[in-house]
C-alpha atoms as a PDB file:
ATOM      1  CA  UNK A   1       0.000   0.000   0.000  1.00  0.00           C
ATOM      2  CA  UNK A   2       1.250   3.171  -0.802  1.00  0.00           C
ATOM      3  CA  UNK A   3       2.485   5.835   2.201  1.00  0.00           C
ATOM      4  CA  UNK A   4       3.488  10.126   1.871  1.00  0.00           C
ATOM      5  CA  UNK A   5       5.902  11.541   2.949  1.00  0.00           C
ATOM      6  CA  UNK A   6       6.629  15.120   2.347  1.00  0.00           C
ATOM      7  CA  UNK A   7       9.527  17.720   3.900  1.00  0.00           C
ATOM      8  CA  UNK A   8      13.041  17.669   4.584  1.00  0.00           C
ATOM      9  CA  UNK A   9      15.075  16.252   1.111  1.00  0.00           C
ATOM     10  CA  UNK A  10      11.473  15.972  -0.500  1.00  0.00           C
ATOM     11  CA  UNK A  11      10.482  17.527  -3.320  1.00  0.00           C
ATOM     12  CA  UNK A  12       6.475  18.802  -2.958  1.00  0.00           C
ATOM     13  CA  UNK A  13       5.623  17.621  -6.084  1.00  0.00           C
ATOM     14  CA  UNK A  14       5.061  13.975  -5.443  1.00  0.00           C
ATOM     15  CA  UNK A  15       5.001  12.530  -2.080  1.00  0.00           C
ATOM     16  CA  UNK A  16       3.540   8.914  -2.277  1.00  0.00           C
ATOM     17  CA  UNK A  17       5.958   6.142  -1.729  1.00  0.00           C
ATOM     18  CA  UNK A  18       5.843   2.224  -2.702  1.00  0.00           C
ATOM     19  CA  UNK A  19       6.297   0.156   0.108  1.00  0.00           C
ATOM     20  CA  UNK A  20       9.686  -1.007  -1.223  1.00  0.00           C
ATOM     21  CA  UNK A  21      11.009   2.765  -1.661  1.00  0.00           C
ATOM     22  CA  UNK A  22      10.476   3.600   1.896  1.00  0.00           C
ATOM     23  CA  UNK A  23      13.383   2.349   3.848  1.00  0.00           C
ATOM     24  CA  UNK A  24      15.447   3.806   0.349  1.00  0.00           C
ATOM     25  CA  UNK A  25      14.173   7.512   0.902  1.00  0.00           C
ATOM     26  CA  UNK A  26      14.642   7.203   4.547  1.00  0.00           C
ATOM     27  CA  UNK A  27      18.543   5.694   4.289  1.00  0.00           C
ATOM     28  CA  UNK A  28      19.041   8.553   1.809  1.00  0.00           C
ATOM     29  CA  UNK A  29      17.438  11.765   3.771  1.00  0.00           C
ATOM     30  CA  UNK A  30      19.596  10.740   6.424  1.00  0.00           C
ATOM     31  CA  UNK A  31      22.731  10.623   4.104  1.00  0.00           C
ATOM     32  CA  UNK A  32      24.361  14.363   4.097  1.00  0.00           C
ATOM     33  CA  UNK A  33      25.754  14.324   0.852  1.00  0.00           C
ATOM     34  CA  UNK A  34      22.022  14.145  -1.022  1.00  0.00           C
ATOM     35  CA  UNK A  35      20.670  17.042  -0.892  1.00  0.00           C
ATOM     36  CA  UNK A  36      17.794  16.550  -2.604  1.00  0.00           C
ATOM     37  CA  UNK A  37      15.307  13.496  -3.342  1.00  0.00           C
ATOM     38  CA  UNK A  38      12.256  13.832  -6.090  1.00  0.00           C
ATOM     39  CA  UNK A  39       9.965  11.191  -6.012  1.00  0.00           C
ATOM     40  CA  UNK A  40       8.715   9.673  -9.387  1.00  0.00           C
ATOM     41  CA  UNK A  41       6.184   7.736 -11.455  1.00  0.00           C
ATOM     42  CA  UNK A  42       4.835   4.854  -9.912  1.00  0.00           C
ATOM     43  CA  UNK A  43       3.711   2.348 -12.107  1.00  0.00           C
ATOM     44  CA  UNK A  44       1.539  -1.202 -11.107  1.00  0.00           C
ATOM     45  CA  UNK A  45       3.538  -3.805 -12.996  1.00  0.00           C
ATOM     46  CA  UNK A  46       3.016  -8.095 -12.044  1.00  0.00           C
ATOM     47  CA  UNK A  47       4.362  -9.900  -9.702  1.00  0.00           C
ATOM     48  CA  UNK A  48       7.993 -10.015  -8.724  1.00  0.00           C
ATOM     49  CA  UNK A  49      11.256  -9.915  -7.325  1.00  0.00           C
ATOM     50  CA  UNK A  50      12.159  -6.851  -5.753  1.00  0.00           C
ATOM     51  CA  UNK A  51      15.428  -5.170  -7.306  1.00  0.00           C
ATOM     52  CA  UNK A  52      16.933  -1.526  -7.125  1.00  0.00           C
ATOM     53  CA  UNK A  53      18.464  -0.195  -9.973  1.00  0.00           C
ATOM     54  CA  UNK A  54      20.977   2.848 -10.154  1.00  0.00           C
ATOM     55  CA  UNK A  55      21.545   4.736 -13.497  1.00  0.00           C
ATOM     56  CA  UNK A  56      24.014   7.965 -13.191  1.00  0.00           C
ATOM     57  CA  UNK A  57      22.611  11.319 -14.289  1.00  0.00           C
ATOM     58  CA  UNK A  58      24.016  15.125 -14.166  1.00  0.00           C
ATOM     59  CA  UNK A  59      23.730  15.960 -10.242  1.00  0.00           C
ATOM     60  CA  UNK A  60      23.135  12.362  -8.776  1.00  0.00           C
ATOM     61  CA  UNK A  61      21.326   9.071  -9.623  1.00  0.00           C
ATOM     62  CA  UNK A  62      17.984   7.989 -10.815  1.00  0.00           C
ATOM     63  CA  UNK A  63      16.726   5.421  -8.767  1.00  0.00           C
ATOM     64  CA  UNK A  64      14.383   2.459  -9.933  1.00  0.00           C
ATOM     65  CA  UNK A  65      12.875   0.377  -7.450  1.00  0.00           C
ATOM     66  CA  UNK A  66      10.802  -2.145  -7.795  1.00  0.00           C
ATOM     67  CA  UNK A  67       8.301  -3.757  -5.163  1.00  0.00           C
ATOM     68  CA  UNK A  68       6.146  -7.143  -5.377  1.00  0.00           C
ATOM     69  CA  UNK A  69       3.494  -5.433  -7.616  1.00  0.00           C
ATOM     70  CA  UNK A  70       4.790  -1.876  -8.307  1.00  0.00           C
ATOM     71  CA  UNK A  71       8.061  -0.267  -9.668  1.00  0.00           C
ATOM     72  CA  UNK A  72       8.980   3.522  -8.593  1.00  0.00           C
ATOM     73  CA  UNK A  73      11.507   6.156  -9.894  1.00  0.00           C
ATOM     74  CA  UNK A  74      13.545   8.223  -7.903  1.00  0.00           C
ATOM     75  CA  UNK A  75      16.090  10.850  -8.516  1.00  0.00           C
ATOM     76  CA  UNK A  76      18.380  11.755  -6.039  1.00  0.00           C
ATOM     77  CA  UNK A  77      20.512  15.133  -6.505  1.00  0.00           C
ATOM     78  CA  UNK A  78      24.146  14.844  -4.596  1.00  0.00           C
ATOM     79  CA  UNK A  79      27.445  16.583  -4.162  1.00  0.00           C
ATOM     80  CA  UNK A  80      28.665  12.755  -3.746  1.00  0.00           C
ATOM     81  CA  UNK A  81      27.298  10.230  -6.414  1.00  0.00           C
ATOM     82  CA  UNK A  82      29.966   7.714  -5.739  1.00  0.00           C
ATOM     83  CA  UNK A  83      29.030   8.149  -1.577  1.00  0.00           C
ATOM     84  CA  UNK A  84      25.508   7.587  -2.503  1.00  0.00           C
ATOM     85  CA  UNK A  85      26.404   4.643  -5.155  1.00  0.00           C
ATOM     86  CA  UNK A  86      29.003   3.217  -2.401  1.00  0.00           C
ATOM     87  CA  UNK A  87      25.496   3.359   0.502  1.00  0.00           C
ATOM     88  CA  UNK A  88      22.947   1.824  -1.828  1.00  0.00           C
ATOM     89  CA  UNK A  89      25.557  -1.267  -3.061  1.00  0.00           C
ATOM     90  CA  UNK A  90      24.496  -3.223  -0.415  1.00  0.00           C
ATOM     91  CA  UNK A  91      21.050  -2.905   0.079  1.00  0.00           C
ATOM     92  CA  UNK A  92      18.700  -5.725   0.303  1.00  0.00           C
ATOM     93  CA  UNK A  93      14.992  -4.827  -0.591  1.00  0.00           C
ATOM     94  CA  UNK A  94      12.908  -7.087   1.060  1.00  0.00           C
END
């Protein structure tokens, strides 16, 4: 089910979250070097594994995350892309 949040890193333009993307956003407001996080389409897709995907872009990282039903983009703007890339390696959705 999806959640909000809103503030901080947050952009206002979006603010719903997958379930999957949730303990992402949170690892990366917490992260100094982002400094700022806009949340993207969300798209129902089938069944699944869960995965996280990093592409590079100007400024940061766009973020692909897929859940058990949904996938989400992210884009994350940094002074740091390789200390962002580096925190994300070893994350396990679940």
């Amino acid at each position: 089910m999806p959640q909000h949040r809103a503030g901080g890193k947050l952009t206002r333009s979006h603010t719903t979250l997958i379930d999957a993307a949730i303990p992402v956003v949170e690892l990366l407001q917490a992260f100094p070097a982002v400094t700022k996080i806009s949340l993207g389409l969300i798209k129902s897709i089938g069944k699944g594994p869960q995965n996280l995907k990093l592409m590079p872009q100007v400024g940061g990282w766009k973020l692909v995350i897929r859940g058990n039903t949904s996938l989400q983009e992210i884009t994350v703007y940094t002074t740091d892309p390789e200390a962002v890339r580096e925190l994300l390696s070893p994350l396990k959705l679940r």
